[in-house]
N, C-alpha and C. Protein backbone atom coordinates (compact mmCIF):
# COMPACT_ATOMS: atom_id res chain seq x y z
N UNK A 1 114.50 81.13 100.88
CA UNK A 1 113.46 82.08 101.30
C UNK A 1 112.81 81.57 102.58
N UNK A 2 112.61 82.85 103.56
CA UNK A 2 111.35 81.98 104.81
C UNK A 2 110.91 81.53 104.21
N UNK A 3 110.40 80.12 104.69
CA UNK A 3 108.96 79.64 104.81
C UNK A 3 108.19 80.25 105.19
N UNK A 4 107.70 80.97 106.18
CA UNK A 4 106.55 81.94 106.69
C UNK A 4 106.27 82.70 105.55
N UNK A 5 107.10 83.54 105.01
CA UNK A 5 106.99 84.53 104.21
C UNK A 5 106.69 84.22 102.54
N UNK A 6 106.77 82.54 102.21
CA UNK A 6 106.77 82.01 101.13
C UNK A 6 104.74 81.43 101.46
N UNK A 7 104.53 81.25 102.88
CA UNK A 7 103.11 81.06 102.94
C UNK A 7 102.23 82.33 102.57
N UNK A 8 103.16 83.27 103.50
CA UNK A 8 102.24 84.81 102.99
C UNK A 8 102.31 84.80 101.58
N UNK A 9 103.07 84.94 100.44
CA UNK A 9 103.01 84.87 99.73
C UNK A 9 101.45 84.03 98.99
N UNK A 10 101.93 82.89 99.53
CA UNK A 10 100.67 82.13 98.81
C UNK A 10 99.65 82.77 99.11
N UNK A 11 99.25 83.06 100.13
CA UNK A 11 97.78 83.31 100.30
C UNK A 11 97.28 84.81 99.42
N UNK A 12 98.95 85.29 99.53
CA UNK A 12 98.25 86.86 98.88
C UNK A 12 97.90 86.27 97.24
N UNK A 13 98.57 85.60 96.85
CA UNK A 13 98.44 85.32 95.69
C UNK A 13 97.24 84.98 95.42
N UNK A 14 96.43 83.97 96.33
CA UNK A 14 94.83 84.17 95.96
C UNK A 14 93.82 85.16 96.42
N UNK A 15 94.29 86.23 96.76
CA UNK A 15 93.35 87.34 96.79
C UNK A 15 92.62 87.89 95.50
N UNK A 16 91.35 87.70 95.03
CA UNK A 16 91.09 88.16 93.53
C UNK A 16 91.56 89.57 93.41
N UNK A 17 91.13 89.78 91.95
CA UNK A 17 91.28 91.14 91.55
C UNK A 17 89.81 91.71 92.29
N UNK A 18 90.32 93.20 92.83
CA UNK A 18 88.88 93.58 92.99
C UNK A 18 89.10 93.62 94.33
N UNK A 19 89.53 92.64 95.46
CA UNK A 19 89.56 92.79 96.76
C UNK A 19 90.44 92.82 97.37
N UNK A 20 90.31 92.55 98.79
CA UNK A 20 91.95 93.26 99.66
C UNK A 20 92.09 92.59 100.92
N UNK A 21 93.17 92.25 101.63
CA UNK A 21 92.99 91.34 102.88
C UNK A 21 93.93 92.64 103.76
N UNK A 22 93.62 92.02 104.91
CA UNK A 22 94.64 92.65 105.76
C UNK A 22 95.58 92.12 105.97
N UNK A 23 96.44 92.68 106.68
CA UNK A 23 97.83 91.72 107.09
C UNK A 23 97.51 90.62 108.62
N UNK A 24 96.83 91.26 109.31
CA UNK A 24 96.04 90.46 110.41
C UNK A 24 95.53 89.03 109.90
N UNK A 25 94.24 89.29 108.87
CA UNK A 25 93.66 88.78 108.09
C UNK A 25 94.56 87.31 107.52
N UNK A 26 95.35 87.97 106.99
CA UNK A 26 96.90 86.87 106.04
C UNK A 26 97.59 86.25 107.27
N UNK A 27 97.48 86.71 108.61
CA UNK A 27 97.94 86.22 109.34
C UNK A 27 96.95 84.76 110.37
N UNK A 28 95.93 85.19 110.52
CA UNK A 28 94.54 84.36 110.73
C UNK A 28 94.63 83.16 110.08
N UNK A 29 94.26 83.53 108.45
CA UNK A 29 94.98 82.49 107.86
C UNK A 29 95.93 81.54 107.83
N UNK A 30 97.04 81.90 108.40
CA UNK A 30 98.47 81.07 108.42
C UNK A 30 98.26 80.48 109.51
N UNK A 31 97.03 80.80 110.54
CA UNK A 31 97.17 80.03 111.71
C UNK A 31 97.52 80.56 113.58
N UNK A 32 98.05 82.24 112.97
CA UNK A 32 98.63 82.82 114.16
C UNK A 32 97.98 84.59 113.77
N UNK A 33 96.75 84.81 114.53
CA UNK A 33 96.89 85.79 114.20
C UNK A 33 97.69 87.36 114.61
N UNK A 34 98.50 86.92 115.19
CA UNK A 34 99.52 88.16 116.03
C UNK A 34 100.67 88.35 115.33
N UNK A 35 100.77 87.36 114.26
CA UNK A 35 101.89 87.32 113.80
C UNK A 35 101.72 88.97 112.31
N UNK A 36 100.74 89.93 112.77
CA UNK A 36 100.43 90.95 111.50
C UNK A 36 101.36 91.87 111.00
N UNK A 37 102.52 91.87 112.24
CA UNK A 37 103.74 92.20 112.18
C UNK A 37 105.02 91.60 110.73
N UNK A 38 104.52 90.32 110.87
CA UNK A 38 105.21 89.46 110.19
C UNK A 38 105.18 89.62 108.86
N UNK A 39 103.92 89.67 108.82
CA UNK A 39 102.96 89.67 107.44
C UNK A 39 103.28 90.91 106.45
N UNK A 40 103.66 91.86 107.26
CA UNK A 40 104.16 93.42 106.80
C UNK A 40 105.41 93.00 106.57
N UNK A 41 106.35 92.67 107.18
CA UNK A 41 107.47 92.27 106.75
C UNK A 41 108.15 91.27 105.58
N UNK A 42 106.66 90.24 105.78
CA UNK A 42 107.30 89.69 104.35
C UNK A 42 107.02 89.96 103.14
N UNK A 43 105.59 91.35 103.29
CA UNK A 43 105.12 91.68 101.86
C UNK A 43 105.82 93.08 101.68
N UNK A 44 107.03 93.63 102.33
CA UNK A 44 108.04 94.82 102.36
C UNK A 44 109.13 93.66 101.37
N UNK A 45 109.36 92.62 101.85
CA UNK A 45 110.42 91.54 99.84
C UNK A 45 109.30 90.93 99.28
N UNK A 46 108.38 91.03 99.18
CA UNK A 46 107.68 90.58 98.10
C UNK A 46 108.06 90.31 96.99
N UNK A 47 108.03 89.33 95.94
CA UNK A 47 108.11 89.35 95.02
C UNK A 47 107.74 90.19 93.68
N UNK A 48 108.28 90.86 92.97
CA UNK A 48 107.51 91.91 92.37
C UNK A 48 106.02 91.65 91.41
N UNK A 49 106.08 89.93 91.25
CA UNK A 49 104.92 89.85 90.28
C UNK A 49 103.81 89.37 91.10
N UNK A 50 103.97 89.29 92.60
CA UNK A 50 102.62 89.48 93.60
C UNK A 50 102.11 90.46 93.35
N UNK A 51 100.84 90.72 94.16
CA UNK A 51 99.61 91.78 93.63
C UNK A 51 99.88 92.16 95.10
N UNK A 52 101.07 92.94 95.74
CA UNK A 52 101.01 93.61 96.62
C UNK A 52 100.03 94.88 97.66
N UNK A 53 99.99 95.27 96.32
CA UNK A 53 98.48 96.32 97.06
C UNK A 53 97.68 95.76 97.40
N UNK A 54 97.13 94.72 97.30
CA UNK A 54 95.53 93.78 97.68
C UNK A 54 96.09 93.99 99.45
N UNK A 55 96.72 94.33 99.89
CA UNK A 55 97.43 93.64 101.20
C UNK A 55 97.14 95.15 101.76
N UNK A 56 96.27 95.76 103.30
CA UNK A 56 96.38 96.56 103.53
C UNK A 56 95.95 96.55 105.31
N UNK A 57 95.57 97.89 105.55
CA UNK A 57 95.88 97.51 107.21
C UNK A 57 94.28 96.87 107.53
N UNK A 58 94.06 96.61 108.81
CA UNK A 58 92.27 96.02 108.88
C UNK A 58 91.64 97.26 109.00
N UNK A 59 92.16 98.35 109.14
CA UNK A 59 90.80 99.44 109.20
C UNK A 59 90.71 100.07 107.80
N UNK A 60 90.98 99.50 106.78
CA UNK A 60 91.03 99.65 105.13
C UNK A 60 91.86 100.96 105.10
N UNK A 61 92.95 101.46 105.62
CA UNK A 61 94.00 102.36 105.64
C UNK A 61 94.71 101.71 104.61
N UNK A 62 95.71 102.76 104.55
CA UNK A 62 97.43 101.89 103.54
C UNK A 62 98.22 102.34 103.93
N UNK A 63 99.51 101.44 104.14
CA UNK A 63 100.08 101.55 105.76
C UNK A 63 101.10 102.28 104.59
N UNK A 64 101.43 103.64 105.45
CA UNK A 64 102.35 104.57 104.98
C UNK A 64 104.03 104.54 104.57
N UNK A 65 104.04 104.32 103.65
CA UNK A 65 105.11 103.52 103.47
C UNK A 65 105.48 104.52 101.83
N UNK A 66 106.84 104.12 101.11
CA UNK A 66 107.33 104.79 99.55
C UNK A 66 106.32 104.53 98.87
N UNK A 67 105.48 103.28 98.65
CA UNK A 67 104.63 103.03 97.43
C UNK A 67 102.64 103.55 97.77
N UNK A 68 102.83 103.95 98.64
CA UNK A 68 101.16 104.25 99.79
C UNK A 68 100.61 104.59 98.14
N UNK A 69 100.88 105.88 97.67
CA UNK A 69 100.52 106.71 96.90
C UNK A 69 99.78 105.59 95.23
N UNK A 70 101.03 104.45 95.13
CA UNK A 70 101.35 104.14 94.20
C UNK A 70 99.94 102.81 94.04
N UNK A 71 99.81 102.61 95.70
CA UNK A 71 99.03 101.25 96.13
C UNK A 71 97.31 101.64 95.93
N UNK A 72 97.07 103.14 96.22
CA UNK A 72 95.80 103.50 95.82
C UNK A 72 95.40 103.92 94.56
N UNK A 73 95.98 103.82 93.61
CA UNK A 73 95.94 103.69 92.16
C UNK A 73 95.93 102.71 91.76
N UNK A 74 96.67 101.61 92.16
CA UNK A 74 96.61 100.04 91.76
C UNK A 74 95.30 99.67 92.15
N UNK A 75 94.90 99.60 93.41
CA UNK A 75 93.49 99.44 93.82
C UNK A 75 92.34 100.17 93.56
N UNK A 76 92.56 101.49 93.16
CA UNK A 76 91.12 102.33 91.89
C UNK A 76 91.22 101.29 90.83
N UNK A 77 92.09 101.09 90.23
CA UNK A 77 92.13 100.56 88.53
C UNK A 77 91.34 99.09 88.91
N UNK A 78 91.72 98.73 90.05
CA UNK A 78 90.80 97.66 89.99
C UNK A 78 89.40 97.43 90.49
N UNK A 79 88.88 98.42 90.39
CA UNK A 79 87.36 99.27 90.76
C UNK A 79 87.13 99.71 92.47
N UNK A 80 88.15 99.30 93.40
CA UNK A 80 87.80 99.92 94.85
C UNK A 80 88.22 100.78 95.04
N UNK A 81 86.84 101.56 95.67
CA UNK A 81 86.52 102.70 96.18
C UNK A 81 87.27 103.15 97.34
N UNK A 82 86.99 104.77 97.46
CA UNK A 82 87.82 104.88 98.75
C UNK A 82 86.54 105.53 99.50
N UNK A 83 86.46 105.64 100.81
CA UNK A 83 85.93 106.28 101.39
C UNK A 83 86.07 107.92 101.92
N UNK A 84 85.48 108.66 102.40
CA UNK A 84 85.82 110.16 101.96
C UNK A 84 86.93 110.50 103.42
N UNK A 85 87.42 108.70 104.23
CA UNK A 85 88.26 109.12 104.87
C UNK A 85 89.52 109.00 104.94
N UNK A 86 89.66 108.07 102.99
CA UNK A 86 90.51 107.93 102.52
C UNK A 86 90.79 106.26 103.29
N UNK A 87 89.71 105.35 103.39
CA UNK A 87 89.66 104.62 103.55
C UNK A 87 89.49 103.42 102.44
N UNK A 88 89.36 102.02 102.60
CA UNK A 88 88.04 101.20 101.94
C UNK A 88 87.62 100.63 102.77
N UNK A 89 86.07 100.77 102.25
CA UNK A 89 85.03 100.20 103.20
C UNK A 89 85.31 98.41 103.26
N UNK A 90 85.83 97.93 104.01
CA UNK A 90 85.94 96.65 104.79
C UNK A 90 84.76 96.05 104.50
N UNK A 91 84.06 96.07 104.86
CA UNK A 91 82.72 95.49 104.88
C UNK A 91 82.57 94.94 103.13
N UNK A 92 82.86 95.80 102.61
CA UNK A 92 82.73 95.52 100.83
C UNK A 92 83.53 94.97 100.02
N UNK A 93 84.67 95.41 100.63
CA UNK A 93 85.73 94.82 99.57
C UNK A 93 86.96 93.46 99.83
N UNK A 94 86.38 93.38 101.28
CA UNK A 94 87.52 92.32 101.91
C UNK A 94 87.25 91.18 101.48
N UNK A 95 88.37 90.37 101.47
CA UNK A 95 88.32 88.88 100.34
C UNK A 95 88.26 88.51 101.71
N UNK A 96 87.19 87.16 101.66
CA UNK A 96 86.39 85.92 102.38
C UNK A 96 87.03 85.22 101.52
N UNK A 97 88.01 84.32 102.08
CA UNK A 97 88.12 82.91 101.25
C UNK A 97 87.31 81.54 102.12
């Protein structure tokens, strides 16, 4: 497996329940933040027992993709809100580690 993509991994893995990073964000983290490109790419093989939905764009969008639909249900059940622009409010729900 990348290494890069085995770090994304890690970090998504400590995102709690309840909050959400960006891919920018996961990328900051690793050290490079330009790499947000990357970050999409390695959570498109994700492992299936990662908490994939926590992972979304920085303007609290969900990057349009087969599971979009599937990713804002995973993230209601875990109490975040959407905004009425079909957003989440950033400000509230983004994981600070």
């Amino acid at each position: 497996m990348n290494t890069y993509f085995s770090q994304v991994y890690e970090v998504v893995s400590r995102i709690p329940y309840g909050m959400v990073a960006s891919y920018g964000q996961i990328a900051l983290l690793l050290g490079d933040p330009r790499q947000a490109r990357t970050v999409g790419w390695a959570m498109s093989q994700c492992p299936e027992e990662l908490a994939w939905h926590r992972v979304v764009r920085s303007d609290g969008s969900i990057a349009q993709r087969e599971h979009d639909a599937l990713q804002r249900v995973l993230l209601e059940a875990e109490g975040i809100c959407f905004l009425q622009s079909g957003r989440i409010d950033m400000q509230h729900y983004q994981w600070r580690p």
